[in-house]
Protein backbone atom coordinates (compact mmCIF):
# COMPACT_ATOMS: atom_id res chain seq x y z
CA UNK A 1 11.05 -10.48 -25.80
CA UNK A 2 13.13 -13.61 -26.75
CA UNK A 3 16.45 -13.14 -25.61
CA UNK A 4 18.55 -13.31 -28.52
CA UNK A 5 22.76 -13.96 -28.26
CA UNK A 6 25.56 -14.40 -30.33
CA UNK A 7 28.13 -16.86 -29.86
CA UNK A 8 31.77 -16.42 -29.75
CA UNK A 9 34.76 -18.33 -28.60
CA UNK A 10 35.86 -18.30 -24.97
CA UNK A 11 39.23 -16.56 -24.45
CA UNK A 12 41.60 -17.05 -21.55
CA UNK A 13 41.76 -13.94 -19.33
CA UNK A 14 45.05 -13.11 -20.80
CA UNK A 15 45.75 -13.79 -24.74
CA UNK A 16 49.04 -12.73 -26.88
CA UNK A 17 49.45 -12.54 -30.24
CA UNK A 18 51.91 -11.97 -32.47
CA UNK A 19 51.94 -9.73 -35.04
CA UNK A 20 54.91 -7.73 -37.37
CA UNK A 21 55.31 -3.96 -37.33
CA UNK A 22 52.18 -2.56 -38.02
CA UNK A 23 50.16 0.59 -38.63
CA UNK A 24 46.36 0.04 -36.89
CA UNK A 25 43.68 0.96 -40.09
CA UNK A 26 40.94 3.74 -38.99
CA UNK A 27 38.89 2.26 -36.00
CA UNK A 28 35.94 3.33 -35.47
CA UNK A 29 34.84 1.46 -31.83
CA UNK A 30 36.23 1.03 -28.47
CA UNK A 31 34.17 -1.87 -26.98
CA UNK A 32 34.10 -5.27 -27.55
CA UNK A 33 34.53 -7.27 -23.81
CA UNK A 34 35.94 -10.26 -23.65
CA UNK A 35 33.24 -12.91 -22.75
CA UNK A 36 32.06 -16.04 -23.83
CA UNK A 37 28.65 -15.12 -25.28
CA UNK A 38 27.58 -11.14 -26.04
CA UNK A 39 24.32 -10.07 -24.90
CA UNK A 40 21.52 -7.30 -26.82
CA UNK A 41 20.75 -5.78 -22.97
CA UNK A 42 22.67 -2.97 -20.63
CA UNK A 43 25.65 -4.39 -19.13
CA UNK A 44 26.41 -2.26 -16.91
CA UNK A 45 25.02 1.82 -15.53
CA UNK A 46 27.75 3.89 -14.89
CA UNK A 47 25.93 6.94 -13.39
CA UNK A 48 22.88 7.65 -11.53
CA UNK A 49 22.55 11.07 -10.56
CA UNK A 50 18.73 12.03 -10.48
CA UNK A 51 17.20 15.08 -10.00
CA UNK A 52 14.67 15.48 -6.72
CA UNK A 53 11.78 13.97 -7.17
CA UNK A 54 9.34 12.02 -5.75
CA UNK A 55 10.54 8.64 -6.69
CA UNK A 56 13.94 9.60 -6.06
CA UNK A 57 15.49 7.45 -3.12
CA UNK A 58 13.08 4.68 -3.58
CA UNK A 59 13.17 3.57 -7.37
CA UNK A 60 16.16 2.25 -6.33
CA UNK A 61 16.23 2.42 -2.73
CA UNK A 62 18.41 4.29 -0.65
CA UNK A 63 19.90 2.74 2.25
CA UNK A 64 22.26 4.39 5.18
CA UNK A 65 25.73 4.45 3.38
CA UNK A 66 24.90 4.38 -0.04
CA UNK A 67 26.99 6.26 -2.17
CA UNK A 68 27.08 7.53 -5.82
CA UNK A 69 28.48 4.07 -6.89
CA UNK A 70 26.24 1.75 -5.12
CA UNK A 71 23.54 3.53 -6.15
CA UNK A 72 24.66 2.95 -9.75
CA UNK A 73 25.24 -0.88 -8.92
CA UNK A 74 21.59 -1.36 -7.63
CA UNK A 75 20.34 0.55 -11.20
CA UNK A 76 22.71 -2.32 -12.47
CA UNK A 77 20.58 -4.88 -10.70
CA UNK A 78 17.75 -3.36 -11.67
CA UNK A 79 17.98 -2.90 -15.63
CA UNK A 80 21.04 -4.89 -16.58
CA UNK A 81 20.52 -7.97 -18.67
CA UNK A 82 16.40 -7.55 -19.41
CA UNK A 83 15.95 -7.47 -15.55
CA UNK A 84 13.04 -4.06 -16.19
CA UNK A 85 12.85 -3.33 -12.33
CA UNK A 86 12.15 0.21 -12.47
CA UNK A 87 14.61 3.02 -12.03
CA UNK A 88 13.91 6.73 -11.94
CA UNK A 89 15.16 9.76 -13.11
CA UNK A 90 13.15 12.35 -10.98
CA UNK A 91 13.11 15.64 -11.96
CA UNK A 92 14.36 17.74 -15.18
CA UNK A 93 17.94 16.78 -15.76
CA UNK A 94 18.15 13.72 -13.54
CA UNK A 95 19.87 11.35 -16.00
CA UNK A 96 21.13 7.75 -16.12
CA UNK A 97 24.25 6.71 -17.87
CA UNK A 98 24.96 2.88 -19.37
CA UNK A 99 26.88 0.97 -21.72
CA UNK A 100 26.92 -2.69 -23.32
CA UNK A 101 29.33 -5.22 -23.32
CA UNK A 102 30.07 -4.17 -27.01
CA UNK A 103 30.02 -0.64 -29.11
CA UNK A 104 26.23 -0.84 -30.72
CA UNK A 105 27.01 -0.05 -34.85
CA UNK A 106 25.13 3.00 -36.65
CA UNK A 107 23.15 0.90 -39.28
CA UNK A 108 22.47 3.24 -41.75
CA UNK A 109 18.20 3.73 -41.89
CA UNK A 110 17.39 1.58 -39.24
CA UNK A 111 16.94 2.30 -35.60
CA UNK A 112 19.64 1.40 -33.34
CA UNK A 113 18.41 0.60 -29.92
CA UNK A 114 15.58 0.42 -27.98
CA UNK A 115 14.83 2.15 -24.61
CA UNK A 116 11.85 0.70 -22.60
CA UNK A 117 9.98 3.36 -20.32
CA UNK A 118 7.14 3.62 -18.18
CA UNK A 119 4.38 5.34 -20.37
CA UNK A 120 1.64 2.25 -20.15
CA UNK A 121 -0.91 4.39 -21.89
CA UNK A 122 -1.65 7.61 -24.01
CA UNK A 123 -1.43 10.74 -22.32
CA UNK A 124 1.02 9.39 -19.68
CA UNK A 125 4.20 10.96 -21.06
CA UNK A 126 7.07 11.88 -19.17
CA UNK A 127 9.40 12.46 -22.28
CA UNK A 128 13.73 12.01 -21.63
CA UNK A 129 16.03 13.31 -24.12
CA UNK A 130 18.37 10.39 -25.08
CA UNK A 131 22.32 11.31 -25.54
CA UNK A 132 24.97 9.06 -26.99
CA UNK A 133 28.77 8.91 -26.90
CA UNK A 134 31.71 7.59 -28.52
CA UNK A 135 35.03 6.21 -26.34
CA UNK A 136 37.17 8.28 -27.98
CA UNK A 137 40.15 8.28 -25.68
CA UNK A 138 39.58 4.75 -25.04
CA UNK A 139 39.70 4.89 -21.53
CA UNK A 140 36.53 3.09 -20.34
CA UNK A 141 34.84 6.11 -19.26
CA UNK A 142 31.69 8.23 -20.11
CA UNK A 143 33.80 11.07 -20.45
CA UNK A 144 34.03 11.67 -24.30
CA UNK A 145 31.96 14.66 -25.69
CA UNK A 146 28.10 13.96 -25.89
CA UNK A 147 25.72 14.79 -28.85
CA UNK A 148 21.87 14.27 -28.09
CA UNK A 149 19.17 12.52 -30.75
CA UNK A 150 17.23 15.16 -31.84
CA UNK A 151 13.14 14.04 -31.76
CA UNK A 152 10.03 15.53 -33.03
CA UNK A 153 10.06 18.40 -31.05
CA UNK A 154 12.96 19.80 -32.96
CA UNK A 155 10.90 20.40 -36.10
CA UNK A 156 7.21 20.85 -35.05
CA UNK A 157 7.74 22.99 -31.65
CA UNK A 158 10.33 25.28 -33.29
CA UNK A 159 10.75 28.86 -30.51
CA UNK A 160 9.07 26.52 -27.99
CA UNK A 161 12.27 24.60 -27.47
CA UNK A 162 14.80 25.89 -24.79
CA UNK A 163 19.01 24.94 -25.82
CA UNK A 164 21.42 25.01 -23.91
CA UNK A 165 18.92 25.37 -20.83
CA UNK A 166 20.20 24.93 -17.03
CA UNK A 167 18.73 24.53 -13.88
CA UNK A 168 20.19 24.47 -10.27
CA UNK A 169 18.01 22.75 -7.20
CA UNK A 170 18.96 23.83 -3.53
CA UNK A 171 18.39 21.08 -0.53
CA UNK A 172 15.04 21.74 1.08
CA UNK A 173 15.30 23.14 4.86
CA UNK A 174 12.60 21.31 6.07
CA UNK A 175 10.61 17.98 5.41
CA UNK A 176 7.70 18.63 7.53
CA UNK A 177 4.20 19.66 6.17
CA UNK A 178 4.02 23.54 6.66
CA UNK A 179 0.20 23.01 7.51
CA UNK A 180 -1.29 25.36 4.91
CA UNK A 181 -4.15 24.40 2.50
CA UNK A 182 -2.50 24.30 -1.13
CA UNK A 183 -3.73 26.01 -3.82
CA UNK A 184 -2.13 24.15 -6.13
CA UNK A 185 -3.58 20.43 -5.48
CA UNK A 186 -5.53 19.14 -2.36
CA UNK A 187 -2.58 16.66 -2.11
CA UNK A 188 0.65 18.51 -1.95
CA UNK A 189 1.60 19.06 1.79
CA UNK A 190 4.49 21.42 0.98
CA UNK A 191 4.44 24.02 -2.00
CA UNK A 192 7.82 25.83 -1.44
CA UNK A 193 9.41 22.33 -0.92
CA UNK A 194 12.54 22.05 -2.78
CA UNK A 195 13.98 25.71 -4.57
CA UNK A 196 15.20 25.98 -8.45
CA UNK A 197 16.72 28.82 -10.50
CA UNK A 198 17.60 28.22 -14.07
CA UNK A 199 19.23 30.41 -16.74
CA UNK A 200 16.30 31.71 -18.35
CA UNK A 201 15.71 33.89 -15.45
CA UNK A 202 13.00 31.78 -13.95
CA UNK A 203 12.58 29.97 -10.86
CA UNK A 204 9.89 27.69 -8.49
CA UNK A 205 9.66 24.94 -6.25
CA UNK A 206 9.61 20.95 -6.23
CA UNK A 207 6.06 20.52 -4.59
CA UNK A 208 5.83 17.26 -1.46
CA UNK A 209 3.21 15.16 -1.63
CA UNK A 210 1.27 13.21 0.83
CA UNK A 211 1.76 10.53 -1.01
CA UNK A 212 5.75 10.22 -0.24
CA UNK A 213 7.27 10.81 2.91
CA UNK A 214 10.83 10.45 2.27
CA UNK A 215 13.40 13.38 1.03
CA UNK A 216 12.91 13.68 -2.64
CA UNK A 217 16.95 15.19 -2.38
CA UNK A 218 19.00 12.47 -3.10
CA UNK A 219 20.56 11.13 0.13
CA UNK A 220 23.70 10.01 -1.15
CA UNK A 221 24.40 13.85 -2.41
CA UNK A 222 26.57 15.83 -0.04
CA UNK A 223 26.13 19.23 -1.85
CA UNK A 224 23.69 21.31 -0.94
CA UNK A 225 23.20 21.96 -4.68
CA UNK A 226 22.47 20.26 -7.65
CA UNK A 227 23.17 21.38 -11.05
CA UNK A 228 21.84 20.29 -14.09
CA UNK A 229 22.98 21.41 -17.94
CA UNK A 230 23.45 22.75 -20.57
CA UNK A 231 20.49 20.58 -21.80
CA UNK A 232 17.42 20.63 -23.95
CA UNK A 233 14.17 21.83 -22.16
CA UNK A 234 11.38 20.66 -23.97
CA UNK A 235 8.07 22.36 -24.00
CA UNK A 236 5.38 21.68 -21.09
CA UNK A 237 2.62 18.58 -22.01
CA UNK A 238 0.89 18.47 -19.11
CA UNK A 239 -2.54 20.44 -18.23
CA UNK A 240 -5.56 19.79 -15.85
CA UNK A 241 -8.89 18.78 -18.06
CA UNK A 242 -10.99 20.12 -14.76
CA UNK A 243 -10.93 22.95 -12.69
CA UNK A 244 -9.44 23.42 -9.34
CA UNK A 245 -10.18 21.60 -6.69
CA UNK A 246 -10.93 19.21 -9.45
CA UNK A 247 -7.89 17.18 -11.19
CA UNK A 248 -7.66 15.49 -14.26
CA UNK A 249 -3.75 15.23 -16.03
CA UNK A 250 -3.43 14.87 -19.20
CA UNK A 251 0.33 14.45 -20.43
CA UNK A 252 0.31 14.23 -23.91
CA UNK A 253 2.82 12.45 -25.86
CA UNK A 254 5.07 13.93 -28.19
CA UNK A 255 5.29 12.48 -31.90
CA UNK A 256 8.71 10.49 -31.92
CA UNK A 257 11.99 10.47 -30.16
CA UNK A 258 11.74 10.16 -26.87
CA UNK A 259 11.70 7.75 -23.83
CA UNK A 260 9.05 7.12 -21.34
CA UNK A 261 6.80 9.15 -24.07
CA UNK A 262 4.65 6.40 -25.50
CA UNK A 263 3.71 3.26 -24.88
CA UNK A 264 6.16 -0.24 -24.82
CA UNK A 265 3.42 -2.63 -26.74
CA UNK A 266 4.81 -1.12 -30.26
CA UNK A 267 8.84 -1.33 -30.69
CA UNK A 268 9.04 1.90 -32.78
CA UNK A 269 7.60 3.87 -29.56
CA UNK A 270 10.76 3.46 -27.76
CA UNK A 271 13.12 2.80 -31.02
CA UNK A 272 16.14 5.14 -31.46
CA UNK A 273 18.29 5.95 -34.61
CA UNK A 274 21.84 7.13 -34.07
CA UNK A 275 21.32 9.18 -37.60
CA UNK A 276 19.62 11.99 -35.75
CA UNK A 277 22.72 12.82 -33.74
CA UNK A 278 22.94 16.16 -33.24
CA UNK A 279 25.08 19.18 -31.23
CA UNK A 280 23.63 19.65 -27.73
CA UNK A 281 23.35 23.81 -28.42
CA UNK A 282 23.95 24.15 -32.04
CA UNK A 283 22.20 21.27 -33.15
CA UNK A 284 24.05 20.48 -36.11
CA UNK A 285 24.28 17.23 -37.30
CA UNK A 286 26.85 14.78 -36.28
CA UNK A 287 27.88 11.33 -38.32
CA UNK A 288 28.96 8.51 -34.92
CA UNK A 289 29.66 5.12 -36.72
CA UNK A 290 29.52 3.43 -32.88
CA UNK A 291 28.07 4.19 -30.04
CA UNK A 292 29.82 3.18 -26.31
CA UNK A 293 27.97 5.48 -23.88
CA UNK A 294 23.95 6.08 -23.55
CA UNK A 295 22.69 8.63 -21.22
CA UNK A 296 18.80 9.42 -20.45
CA UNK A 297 17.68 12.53 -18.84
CA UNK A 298 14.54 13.75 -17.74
CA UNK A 299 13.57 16.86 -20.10
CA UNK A 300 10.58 18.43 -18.66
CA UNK A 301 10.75 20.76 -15.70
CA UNK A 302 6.99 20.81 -14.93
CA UNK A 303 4.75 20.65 -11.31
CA UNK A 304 1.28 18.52 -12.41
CA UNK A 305 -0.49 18.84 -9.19
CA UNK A 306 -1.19 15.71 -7.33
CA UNK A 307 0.42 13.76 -9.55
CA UNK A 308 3.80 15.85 -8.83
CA UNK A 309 6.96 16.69 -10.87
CA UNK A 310 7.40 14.94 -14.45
CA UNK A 311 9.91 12.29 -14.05
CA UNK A 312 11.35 9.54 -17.04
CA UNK A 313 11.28 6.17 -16.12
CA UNK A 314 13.51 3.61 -17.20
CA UNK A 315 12.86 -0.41 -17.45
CA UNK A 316 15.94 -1.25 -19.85
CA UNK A 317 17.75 -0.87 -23.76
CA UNK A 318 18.68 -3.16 -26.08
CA UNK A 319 20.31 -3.46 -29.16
CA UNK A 320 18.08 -3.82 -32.15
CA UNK A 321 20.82 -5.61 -33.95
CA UNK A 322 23.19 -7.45 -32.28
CA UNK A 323 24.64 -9.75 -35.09
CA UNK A 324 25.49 -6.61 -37.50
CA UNK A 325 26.83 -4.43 -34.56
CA UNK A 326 29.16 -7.67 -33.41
CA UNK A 327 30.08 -8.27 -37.25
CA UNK A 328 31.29 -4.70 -37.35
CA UNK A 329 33.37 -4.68 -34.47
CA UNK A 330 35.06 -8.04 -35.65
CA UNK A 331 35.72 -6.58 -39.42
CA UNK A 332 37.43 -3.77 -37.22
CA UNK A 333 39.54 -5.44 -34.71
CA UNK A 334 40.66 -7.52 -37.51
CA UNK A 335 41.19 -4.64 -39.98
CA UNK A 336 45.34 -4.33 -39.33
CA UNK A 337 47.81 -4.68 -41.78
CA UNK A 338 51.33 -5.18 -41.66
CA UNK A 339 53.25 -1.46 -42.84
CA UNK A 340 56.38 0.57 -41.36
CA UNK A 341 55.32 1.87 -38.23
CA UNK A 342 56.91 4.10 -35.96
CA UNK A 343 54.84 2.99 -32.66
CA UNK A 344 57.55 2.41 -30.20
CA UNK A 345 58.28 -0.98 -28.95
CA UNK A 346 58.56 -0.82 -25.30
CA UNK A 347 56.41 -2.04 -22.60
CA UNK A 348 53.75 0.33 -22.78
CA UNK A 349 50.11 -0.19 -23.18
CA UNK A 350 48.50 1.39 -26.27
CA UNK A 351 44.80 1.58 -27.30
CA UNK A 352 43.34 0.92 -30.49
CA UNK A 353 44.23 4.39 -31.79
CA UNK A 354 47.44 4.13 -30.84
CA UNK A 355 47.52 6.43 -27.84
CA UNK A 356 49.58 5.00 -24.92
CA UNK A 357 47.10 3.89 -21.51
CA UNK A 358 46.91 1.97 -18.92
CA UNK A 359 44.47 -0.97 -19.04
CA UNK A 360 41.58 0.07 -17.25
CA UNK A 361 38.74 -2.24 -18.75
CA UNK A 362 38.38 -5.47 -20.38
CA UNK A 363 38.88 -5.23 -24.01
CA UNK A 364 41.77 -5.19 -26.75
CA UNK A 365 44.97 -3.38 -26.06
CA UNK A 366 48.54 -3.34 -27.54
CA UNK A 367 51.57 -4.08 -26.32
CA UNK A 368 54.82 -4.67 -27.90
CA UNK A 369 53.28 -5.06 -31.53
CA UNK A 370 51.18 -7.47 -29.69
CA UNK A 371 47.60 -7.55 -29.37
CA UNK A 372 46.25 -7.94 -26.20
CA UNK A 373 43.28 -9.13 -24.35
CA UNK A 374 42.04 -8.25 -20.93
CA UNK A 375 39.06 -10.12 -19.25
């Protein structure tokens, strides 16, 4: 897709100006970075933490002394700016967190962004729940409270639907091939590979293939358990067409609303609209006028023989309207007037909500009844 970008002036990296008392209007975004020209693609991925899986240390690759961030930094490399290099998410839970170098605006009956996946064809669907959030303490950080977009399965798979669902995976003690004949799939060389338990009282295994040698436990984990929730489970959509020894997937898509669940050749298929935000558990309805954080997770915990555990793929996001979101943030960051205000004046660093910080990101802060800009 043509890469489309909207121009602004270059600041300097460090820009005063003056303004009188003042009183900052309701704002409504946290993000706007300070750079030359703005861009529709991820910026940046500020967590990788995937579940096992059997893509898991290779899509990106592990290498001795990798840690959480670095692994984070080669998703980065791989998604950032339109690169679609493949990342994934491996198991249920296993999520990916990223933001833009600007909030993306809530335009009322449209859809918001776009997340690319790795479903080239009907009945290859390995559906993630996408989860947005707002900077509210203006810190930087994906650590405001999260909703999730609700999707199709909300309304036409009503009982089958598990909320507030959570699993725990335990390191597996071995990696070698326990030499027994599988029942399961000609292919798997371990059944009782890696262990789960979740809160519904159930439990299984993460089956190893012959197909991938490597741990499917993240290497850069040092905990000997990974936990994953409260999430959505969605129902199961895979099932063999043949019989045992025979095998024959079929993964069947899900109507709307979720990544990696349908093909990339049609924009809607991976299209997302901020409207449906709704309460992780309760699932009630939630009005976000910006969105800073996005956050994919893997929302199937299903085994599919030789083709092994369903895991969401991720080739990159975009804005689906740059020029309105960028508008937006402008009308706010220009939306103060001059009123009596009792905001201290002091050296202090305030946010745009007027809570005191300490510059932590590029962006607009206040200082002295100053605005300031960080780059």
């Amino acid at each position: 897709m043509k890469d489309e970008k909207y121009e602004m002036k270059e600041m300097k990296k460090f820009i005063i100006i003056p303004l009188c008392i003042f009183a900052i209007l309701p704002l409504s975004a946290q993000r706007m970075d300070d750079v030359a020209v703005h861009s529709k693609y991820i910026t940046v991925v500020d967590e990788y933490r995937p579940a096992p899986g059997q893509f898991v240390n290779m899509l990106p690759k592990y290498e001795q002394g990798d840690d959480a961030a670095r692994m984070a930094q080669k998703c980065t490399e791989s998604l950032a700016n339109d690169q679609r290099d493949m990342v994934c998410l491996g198991g249920y839970g296993g999520y990916i967190t990223f933001h833009f170098d600007h909030s993306i605006a809530n335009v009322q009956g449209q859809a918001d962004v776009m997340i690319l996946g790795n479903s080239n064809f009907e009945g290859n669907s390995e559906p993630g729940i996408v989860m947005v959030s707002k900077d509210e303490n203006g810190n930087g950080l994906p650590d405001d409270t999260w909703y999730e977009l609700k999707g199709s399965a909300d309304v036409d798979s009503v009982g089958k639907v598990v909320y507030g669902y959570t699993i725990t995976y335990q390191r597996p003690e071995t990696e070698q091939a326990d030499g027994k004949t599988s029942t399961i799939s000609k292919d798997i060389t371990i059944e009782q590979y890696i262990p789960w338990t979740d809160n519904q009282d159930q439990s299984g295994y993460v089956h190893k293939n012959r197909y991938h040698a490597q741990t499917y436990y993240p290497m850069w984990v040092n905990d000997d358990t990974m936990t994953f929730g409260p999430q959505t489970l969605l129902p199961q959509n895979g099932y063999n067409t043949l019989v045992y020894p025979k095998e024959n997937w079929l993964l069947q898509s899900l109507a709307w609303g979720y990544v990696d669940n349908k093909p990339n050749t049609e924009t809607e298929n991976g299209s997302f609209d901020f409207d449906n935000a709704v309460e992780v558990v309760s699932r009630q309805p939630v009005k976000i006028d910006f969105v800073d954080f996005i956050r994919v997770y893997t929302a199937v915990n299903q085994q599919c023989g030789w083709i092994g555990e369903t895991s969401t793929e991720l080739l990159g996001a975009e804005d689906l309207h740059l020029d309105t979101s960028m508008q937006r943030l402008k009308e706010i960051l220009t939306g103060i007037r001059e009123v009596k205000s009792s905001m201290p004046t002091d050296a202090a660093y305030y946010n745009l909500q007027g809570l005191k910080t300490t510059p932590s990101y590029k962006g607009l802060y206040i200082r002295n009844g100053k605005k300031v800009f960080f780059k």
